[in-house]
Protein backbone atom coordinates (compact mmCIF):
# COMPACT_ATOMS: atom_id res chain seq x y z
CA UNK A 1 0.00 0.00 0.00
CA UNK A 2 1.15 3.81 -0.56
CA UNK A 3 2.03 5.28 2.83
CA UNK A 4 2.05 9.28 2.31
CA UNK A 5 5.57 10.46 3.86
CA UNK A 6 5.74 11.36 7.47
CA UNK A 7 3.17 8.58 7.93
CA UNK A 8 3.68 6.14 10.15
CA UNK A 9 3.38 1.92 8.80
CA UNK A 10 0.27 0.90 9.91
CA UNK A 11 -0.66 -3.03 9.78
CA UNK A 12 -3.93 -4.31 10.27
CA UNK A 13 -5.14 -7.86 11.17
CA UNK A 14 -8.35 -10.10 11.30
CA UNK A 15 -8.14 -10.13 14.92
CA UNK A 16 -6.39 -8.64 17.98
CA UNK A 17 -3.31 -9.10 18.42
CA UNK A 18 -0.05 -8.31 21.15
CA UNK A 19 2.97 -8.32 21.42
CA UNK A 20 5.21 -11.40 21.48
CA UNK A 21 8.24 -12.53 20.36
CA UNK A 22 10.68 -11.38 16.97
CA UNK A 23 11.47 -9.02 15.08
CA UNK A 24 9.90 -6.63 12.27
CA UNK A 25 12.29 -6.63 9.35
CA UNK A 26 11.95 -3.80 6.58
CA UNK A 27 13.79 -4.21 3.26
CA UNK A 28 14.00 -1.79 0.32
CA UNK A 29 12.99 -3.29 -3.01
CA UNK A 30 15.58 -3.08 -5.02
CA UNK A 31 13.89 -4.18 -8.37
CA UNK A 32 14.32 -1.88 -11.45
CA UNK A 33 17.25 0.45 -9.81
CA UNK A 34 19.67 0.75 -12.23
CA UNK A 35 21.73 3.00 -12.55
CA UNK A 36 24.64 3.92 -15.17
CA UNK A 37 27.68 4.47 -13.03
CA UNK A 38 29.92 5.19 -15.98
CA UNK A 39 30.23 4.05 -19.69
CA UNK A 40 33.25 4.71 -21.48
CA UNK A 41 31.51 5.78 -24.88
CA UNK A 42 29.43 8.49 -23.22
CA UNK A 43 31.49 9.41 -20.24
CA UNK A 44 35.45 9.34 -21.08
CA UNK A 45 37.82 6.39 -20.73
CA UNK A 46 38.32 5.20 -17.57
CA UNK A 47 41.79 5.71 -15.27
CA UNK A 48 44.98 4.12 -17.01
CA UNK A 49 46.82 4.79 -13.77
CA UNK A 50 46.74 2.42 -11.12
CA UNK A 51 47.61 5.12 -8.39
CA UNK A 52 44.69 7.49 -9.36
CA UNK A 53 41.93 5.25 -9.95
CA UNK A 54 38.88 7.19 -11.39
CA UNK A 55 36.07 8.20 -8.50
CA UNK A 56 32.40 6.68 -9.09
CA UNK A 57 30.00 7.07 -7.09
CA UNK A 58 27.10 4.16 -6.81
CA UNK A 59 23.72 3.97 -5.37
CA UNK A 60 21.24 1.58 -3.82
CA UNK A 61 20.62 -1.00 -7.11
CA UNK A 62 22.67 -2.11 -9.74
CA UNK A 63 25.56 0.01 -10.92
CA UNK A 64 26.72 -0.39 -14.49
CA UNK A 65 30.38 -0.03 -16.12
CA UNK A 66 30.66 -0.19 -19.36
CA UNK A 67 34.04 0.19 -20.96
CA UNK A 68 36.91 -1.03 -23.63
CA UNK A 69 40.35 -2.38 -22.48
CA UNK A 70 43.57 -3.90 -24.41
CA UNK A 71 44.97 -2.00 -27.53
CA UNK A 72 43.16 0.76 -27.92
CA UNK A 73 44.97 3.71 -28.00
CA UNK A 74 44.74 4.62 -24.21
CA UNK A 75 47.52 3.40 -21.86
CA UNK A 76 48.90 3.49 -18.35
CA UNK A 77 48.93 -0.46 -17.94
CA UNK A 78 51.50 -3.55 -18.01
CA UNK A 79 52.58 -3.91 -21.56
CA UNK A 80 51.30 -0.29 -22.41
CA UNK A 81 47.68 -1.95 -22.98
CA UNK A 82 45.05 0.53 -21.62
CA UNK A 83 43.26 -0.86 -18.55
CA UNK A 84 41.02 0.55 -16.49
CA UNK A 85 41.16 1.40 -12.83
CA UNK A 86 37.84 3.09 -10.21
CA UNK A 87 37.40 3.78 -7.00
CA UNK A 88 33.78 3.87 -5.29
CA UNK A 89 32.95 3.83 -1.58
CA UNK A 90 30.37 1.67 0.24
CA UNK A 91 28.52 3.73 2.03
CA UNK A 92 27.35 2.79 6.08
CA UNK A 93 24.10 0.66 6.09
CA UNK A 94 24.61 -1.04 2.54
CA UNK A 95 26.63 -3.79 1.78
CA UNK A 96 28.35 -4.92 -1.85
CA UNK A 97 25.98 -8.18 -2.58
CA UNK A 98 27.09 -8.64 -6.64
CA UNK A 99 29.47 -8.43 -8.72
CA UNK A 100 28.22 -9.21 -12.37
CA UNK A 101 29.61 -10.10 -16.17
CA UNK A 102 26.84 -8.65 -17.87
CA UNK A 103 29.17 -8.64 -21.76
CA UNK A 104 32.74 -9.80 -22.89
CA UNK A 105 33.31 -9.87 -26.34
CA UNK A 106 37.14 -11.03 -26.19
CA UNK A 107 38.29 -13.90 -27.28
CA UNK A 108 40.04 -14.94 -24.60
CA UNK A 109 39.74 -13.79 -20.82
CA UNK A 110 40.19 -10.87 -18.97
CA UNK A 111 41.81 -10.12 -16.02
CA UNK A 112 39.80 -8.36 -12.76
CA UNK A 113 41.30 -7.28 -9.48
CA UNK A 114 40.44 -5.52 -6.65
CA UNK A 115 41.80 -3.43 -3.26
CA UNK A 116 40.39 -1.99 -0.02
CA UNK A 117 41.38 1.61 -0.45
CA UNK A 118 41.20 4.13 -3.44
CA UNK A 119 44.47 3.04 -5.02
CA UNK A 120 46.55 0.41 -5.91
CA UNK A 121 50.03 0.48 -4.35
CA UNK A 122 51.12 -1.22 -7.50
CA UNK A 123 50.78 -4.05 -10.52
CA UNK A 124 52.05 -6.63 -8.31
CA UNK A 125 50.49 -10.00 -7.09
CA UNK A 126 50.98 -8.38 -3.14
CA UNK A 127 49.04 -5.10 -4.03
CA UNK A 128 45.71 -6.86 -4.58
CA UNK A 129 43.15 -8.80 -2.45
CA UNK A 130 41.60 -10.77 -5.34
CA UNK A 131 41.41 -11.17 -8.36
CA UNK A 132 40.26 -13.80 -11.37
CA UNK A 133 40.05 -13.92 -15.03
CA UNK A 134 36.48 -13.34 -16.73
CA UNK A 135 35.01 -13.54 -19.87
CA UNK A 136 31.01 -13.47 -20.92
CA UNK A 137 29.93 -16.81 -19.60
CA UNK A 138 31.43 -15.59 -15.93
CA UNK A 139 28.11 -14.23 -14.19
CA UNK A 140 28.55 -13.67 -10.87
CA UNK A 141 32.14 -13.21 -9.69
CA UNK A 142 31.82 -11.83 -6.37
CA UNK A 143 32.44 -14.80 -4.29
CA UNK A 144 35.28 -15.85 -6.42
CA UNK A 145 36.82 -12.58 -6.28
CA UNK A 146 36.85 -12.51 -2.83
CA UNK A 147 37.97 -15.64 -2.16
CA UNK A 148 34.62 -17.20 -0.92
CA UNK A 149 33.50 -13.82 0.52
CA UNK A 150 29.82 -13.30 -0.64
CA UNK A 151 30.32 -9.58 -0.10
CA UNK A 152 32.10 -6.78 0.61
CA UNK A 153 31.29 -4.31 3.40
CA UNK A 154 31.21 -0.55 4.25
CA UNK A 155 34.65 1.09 3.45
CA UNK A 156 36.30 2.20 0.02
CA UNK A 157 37.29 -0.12 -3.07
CA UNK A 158 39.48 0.05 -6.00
CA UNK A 159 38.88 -2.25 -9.10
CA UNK A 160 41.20 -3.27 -11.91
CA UNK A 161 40.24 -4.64 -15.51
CA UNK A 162 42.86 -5.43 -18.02
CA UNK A 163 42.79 -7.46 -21.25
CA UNK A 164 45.15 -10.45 -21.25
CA UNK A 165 45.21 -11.74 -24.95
CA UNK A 166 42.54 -9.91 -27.50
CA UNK A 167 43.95 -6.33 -28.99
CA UNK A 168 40.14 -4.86 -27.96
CA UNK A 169 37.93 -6.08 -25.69
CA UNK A 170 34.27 -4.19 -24.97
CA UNK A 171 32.71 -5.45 -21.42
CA UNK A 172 30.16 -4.62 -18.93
CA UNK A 173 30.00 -5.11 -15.29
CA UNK A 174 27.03 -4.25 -13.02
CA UNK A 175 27.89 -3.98 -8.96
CA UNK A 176 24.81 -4.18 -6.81
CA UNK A 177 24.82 -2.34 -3.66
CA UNK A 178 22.02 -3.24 -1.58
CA UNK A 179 20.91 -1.38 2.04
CA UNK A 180 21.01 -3.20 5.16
CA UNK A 181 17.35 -4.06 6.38
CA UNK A 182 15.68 -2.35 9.25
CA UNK A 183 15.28 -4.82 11.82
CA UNK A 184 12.94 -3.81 15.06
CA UNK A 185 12.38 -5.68 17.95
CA UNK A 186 8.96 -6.29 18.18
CA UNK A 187 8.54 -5.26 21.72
CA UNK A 188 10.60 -2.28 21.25
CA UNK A 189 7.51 0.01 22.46
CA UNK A 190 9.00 3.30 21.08
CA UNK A 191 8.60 1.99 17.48
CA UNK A 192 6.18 -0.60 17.83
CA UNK A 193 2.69 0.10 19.16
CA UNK A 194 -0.64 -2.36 19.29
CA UNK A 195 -3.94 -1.53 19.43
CA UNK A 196 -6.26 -4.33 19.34
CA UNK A 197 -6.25 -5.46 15.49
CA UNK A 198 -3.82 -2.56 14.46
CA UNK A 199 -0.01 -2.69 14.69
CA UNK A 200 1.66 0.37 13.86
CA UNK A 201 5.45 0.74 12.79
CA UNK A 202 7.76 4.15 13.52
CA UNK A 203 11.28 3.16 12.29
CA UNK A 204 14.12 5.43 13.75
CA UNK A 205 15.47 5.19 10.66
CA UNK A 206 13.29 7.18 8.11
CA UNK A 207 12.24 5.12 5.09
CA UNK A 208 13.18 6.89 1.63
CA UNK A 209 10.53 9.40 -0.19
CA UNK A 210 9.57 7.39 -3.27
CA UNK A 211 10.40 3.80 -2.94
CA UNK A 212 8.77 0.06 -2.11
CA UNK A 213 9.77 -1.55 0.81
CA UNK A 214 8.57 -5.02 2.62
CA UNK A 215 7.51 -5.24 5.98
CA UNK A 216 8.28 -8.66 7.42
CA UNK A 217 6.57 -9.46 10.93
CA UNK A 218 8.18 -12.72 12.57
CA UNK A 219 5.04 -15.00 13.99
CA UNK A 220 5.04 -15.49 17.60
């Protein structure tokens, strides 16, 4: 249902109903946010330089990259290939759930690595935390990349994609970034009130002007 802002969440039951035990867990719907972090044909080429990664900034939903590495004309990498280097931050209260092939047209694979911080030290095996070699059958890498990690927390990350045998290679890669739920306890009286058949909801944390979110009540 639409809830007009500076409304409260109001749920209503069949019958009466009190307090027990649980929790009320709120969770944005992330369906259908996409959004373009950068693409090389519209926005300029990426970094070459591993020391001054390019700054991106992503958002709740799927963030898209969409670039060309190898010999194109652009370098700064090993072998004078261009590759391309970014820096984004997760922000507090989201987590990095994804990371996605969406497109590889090389005929070979391509090489992605990645760094807690906004730079890379250097090209070396020891100034990376993970990396793997991709092409368009990949999907999701995240766990891979990581090392078994199935995502990455608040703080700042630097990525690294470089061709390793085709002259050109075009890819994509989407990152989903997805906010930590709301979780209340359901006898927390200061945001959880019942009266009779009505149970109404007033997060701390205000909900965001415009979007769908679930409302998950634990039984008991």
């Amino acid at each position: 249902t639409d809830e007009a802002v500076d409304t409260n969440l109001v749920v209503t039951f069949t019958e009466n109903v009190v307090a027990g035990t649980g929790n009320i867990v709120i969770t944005k719907d992330l369906t259908g946010l996409t959004a373009s972090a950068h693409n090389e044909g519209t926005d300029g080429d990426l970094s070459g330089a591993f020391a001054s990664p390019t700054t991106l900034t992503f958002v709740a939903g799927t963030n898209t990259i969409v670039g060309t590495i190898g010999d194109n004309g652009n370098t700064g990498a090993t072998n004078g290939n261009d590759a391309d280097y970014f820096t984004f931050m997760v922000p507090a209260g989201h987590t990095l759930t994804s990371v996605n092939i969406d497109s590889h047209d090389g005929s070979g694979p391509s090489f992605m690595g990645y760094v807690a911080g906004s730079s890379f030290a250097g090209q070396g095996a020891g100034d990376i935390d993970g990396n793997l070699l991709f092409n368009s059958a990949s999907g999701e890498v995240l766990d891979d990349l990581t090392g078994g990690g199935s995502s990455l927390g608040p703080g700042t990350y630097s990525f690294w994609i470089q061709e390793t045998s085709a002259p050109v290679v075009n890819y994509g890669v989407s990152f989903v970034l997805t906010p930590d739920p709301i979780t209340i306890d359901i006898t927390d009286a200061s945001q959880v009130t019942f009266s009779g058949a009505t149970v109404t909801i007033d997060p701390t944390d205000d909900l965001e002007e415009g979007m769908t979110y679930f409302v998950q009540i634990d039984s008991g």
